[in-house]
Protein backbone atom coordinates (compact mmCIF):
# COMPACT_ATOMS: atom_id res chain seq x y z
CA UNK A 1 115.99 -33.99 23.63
CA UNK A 2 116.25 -33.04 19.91
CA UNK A 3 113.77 -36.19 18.99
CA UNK A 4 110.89 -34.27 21.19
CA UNK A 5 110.37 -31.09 19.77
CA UNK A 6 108.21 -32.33 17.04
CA UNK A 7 105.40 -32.99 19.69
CA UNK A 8 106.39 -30.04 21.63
CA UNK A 9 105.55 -27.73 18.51
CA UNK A 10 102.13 -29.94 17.49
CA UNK A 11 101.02 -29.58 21.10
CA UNK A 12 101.89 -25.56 21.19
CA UNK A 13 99.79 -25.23 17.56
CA UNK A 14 96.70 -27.28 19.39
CA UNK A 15 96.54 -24.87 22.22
CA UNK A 16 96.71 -21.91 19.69
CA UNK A 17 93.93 -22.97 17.70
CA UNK A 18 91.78 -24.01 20.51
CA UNK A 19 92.84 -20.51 21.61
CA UNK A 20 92.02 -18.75 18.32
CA UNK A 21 88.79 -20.29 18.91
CA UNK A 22 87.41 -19.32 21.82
CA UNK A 23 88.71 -15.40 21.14
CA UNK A 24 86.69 -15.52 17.46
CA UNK A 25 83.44 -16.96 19.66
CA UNK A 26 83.66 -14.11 22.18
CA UNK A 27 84.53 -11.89 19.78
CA UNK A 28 81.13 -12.65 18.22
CA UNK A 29 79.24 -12.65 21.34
CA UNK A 30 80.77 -9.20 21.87
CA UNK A 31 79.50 -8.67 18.78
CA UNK A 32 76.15 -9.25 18.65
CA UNK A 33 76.33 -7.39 22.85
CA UNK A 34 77.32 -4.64 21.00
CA UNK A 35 74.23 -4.88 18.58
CA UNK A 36 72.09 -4.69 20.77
CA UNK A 37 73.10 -2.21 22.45
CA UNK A 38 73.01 0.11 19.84
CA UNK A 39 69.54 -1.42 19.00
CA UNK A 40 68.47 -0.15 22.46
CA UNK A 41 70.33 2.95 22.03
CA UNK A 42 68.94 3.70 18.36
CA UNK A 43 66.29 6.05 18.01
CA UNK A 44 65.14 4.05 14.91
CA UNK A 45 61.27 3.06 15.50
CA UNK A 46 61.43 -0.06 13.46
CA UNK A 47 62.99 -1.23 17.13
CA UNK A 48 61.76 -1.09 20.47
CA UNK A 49 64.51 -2.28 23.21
CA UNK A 50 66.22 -4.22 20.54
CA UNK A 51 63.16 -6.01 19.14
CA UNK A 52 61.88 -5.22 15.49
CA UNK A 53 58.73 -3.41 15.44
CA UNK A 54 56.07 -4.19 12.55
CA UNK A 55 54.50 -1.33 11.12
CA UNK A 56 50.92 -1.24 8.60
CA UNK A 57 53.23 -1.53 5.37
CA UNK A 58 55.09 -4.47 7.08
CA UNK A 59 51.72 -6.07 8.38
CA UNK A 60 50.20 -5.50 4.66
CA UNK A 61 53.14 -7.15 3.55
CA UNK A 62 53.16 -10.09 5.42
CA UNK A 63 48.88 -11.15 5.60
CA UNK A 64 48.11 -9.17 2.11
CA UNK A 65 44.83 -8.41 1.73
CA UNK A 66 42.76 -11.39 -0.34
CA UNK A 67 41.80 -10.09 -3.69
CA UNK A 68 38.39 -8.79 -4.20
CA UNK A 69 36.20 -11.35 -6.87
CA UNK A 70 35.54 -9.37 -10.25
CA UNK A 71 32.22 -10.04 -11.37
CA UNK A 72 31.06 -9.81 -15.20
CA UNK A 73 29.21 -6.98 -16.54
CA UNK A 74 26.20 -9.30 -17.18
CA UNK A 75 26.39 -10.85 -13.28
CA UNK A 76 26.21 -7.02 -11.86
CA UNK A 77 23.27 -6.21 -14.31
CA UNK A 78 21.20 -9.42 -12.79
CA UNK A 79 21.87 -8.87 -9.12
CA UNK A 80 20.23 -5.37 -10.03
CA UNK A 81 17.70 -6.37 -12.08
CA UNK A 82 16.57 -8.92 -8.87
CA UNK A 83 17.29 -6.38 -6.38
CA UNK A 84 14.78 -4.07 -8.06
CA UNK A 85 12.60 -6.64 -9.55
CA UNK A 86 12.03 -7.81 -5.42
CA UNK A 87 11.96 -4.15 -4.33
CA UNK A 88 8.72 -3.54 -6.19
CA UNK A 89 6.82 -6.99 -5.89
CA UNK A 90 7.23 -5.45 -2.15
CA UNK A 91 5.75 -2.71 -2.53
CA UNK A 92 2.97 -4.33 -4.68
CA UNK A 93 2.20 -6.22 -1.71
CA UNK A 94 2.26 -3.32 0.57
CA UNK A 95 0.13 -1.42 -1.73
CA UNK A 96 -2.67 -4.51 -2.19
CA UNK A 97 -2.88 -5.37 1.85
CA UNK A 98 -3.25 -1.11 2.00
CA UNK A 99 -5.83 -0.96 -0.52
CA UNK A 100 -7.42 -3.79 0.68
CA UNK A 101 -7.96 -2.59 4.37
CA UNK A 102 -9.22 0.87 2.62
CA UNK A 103 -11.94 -0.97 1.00
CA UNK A 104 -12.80 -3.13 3.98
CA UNK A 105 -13.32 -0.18 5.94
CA UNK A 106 -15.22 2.12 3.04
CA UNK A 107 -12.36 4.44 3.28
CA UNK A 108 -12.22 3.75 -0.47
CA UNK A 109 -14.84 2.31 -3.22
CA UNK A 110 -13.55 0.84 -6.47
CA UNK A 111 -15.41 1.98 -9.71
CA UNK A 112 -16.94 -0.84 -11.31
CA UNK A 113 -19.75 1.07 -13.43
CA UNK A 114 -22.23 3.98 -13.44
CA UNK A 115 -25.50 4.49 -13.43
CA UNK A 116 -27.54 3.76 -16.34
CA UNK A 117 -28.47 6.72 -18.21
CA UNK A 118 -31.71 8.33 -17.13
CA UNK A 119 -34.59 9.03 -19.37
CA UNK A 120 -36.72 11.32 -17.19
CA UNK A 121 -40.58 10.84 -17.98
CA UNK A 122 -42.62 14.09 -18.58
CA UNK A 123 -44.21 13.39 -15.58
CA UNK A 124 -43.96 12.22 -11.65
CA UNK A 125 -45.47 8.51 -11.47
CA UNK A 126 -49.33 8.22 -10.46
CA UNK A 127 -49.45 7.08 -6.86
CA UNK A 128 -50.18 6.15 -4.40
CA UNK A 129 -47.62 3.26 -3.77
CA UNK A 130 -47.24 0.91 -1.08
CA UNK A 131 -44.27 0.82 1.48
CA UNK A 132 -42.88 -2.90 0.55
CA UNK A 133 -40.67 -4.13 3.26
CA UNK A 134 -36.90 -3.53 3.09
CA UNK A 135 -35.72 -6.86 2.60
CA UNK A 136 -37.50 -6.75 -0.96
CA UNK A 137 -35.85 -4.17 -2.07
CA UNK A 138 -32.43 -4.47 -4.27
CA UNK A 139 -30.69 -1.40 -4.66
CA UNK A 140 -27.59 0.04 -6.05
CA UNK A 141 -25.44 2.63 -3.95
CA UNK A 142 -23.64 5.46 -5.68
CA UNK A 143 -21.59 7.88 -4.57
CA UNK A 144 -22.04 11.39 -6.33
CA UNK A 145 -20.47 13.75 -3.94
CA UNK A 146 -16.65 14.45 -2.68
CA UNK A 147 -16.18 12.80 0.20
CA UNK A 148 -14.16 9.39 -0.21
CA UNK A 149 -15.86 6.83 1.18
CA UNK A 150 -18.99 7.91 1.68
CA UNK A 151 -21.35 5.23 -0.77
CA UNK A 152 -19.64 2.47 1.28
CA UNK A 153 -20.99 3.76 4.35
CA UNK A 154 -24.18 4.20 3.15
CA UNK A 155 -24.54 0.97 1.53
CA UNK A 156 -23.44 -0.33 5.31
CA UNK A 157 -25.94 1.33 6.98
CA UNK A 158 -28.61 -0.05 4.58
CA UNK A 159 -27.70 -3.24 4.82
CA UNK A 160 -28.36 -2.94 8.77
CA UNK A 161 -31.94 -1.92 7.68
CA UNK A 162 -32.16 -5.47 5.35
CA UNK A 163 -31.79 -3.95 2.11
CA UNK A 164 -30.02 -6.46 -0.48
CA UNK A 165 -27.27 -3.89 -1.63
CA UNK A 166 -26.21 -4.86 -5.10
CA UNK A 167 -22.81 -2.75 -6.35
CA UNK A 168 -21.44 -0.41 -4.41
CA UNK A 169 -19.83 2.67 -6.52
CA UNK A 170 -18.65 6.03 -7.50
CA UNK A 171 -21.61 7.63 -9.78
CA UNK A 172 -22.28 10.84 -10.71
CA UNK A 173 -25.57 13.05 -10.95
CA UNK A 174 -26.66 16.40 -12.27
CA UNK A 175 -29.26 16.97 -9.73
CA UNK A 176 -28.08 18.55 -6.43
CA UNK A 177 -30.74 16.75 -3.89
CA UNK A 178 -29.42 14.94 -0.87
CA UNK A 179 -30.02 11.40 -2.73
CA UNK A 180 -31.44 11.39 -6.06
CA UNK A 181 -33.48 7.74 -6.49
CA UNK A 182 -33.46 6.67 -9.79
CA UNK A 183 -35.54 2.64 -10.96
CA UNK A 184 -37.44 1.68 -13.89
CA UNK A 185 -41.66 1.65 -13.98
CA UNK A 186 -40.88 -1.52 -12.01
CA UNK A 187 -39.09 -0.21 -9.12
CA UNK A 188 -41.18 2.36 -8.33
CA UNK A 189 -42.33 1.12 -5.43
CA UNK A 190 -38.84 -0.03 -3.88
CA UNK A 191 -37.87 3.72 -4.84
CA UNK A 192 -40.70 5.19 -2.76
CA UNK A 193 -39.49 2.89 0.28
CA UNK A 194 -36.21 4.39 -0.32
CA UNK A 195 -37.18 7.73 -0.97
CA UNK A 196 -38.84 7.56 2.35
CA UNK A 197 -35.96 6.68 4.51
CA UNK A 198 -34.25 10.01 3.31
CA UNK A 199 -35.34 13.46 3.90
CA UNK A 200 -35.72 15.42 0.21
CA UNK A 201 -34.59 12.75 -1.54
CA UNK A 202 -35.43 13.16 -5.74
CA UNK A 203 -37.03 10.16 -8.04
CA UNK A 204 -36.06 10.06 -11.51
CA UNK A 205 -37.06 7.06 -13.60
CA UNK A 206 -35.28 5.61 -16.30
CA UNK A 207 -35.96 2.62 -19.02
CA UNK A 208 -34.63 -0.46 -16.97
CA UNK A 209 -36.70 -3.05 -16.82
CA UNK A 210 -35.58 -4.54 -13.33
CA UNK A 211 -37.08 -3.58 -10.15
CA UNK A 212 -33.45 -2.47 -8.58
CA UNK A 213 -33.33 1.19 -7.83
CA UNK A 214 -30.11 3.40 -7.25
CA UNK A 215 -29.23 5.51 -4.34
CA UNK A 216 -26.82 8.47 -5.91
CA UNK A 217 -25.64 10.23 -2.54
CA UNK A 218 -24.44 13.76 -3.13
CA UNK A 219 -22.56 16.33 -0.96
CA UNK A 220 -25.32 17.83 0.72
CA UNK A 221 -26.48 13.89 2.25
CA UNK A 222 -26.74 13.94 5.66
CA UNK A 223 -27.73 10.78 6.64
CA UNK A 224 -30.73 8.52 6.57
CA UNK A 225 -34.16 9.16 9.02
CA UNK A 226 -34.21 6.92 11.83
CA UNK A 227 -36.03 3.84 11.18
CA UNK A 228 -39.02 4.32 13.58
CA UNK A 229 -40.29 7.57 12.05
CA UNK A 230 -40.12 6.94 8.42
CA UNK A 231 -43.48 7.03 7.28
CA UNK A 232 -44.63 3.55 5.78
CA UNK A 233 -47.96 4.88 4.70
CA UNK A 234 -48.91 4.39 1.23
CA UNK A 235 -48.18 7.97 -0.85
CA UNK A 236 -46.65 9.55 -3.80
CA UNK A 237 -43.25 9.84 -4.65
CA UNK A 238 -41.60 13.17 -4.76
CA UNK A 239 -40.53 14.31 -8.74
CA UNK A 240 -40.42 18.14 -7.80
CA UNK A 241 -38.02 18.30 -11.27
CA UNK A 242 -41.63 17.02 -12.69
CA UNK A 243 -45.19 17.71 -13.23
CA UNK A 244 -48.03 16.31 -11.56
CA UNK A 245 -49.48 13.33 -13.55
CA UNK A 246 -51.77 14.59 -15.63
CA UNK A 247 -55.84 13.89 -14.70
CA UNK A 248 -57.71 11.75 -16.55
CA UNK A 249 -60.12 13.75 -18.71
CA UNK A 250 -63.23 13.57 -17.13
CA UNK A 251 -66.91 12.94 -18.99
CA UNK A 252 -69.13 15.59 -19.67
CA UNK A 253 -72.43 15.93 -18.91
CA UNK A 254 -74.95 15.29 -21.81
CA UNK A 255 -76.69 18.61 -22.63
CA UNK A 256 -80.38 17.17 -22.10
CA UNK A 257 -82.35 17.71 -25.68
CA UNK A 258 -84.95 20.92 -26.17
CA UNK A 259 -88.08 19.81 -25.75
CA UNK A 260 -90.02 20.81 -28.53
């Protein structure tokens, strides 16, 4: 009996360990049981019925934001310099198609000269002239008064009676007639066609040599006669800044000789 107490005590120290072992595994079950009990029971908010609960910080921490790209001072200075260099080509563009319609419309006439200066004869030009036809006539419409606009319409409504309108302008005039109608010696006729086709419209001549005449529309224009009843009839021009033409001296008489 004495040789089998060897095995008895190796079996007996098996059984303990296996023993042993399967107290330290529910010990740690019990363990971790107990965790999460208190998890549940904790009043912690990093957990929610024993799972972990991510916050902002610990979502920051985990995707961190990607870092912004520094630029150079001299990048920054070119994106501005094209954002403002585009801003105002656009409004160039805006500006030109306004413009443009402006002028289409004769909302607006572009300067592009004056009226030559006027040398005023002493004296209204002898008549009577003719009443050429309107489609001879070249004239020149500018406008003298305030209202914007004004020698565009003008030169429209001309051109409707077949006048060949030349340059269409701002001028300027020290006379304060409804039109003043200003040609050289050679447009005197073309200005009495004109002069017809407005009611107290002024001639002045000056020293062009051309037969073009200018229209100067003031403030007090009111618009042009109606076309069937102005007066084509040969007559004089009106020059009431002017004298009449002076009258040929006339001859004489011969005092007969005393009879002796």
């Amino acid at each position: 009996m004495t040789d089998g107490a060897p095995d008895d005590d190796v079996q007996l120290t098996a059984r303990q360990a296996r023993r042993a072992a399967r107290e330290a595994k529910r010990q740690v079950k019990d363990a971790a049981y107990e965790e999460r009990l208190a998890r549940k029971r904790s009043k912690d908010v990093q957990f929610w019925h024993g799972h972990h609960v991510i916050d902002a910080a610990g979502l920051a921490e985990a995707f961190p934001e990607p870092e912004t790209a520094e630029y150079s001072a001299r990048t920054v200075r070119r994106r501005i310099t094209h954002g403002v260099t585009l801003v105002l080509l656009l409004a160039l563009v805006v500006a030109g198609v306004v413009v443009a319609g402006m002028i289409q419309r004769g909302e607006l006439v572009l300067h592009f000269g004056t009226p030559r200066p006027v040398a005023t004869p002493d004296s209204c030009p002898a008549g009577p002239f003719d009443y050429p036809a309107n489609k001879t006539v070249t004239v020149n419409v500018y406008n003298g008064g305030s209202e914007e606009g004004l020698a565009g319409q003008v030169a429209a409504e001309l051109k409707k009676r077949g006048y060949k309108v030349k340059a269409v302008a701002n001028g300027s005039t020290p006379y304060d007639a409804p039109v003043v109608v200003v040609s050289g010696a050679a447009g005197r006729a073309a200005a009495f066609n004109l002069q017809r086709n407005v009611q107290g419209a002024e001639y002045v001549q000056d020293s062009r040599k051309d037969a073009t005449v200018d229209f100067i529309v003031t403030s007090s224009y009111d618009g042009l006669i109606d076309a069937r009843k102005v007066d084509q009839t040969p007559g004089p021009l009106s020059c009431p800044r002017l004298g009449p033409t002076p009258a040929a001296p006339t001859a004489k008489p011969a005092t007969p000789a005393a009879k002796g």
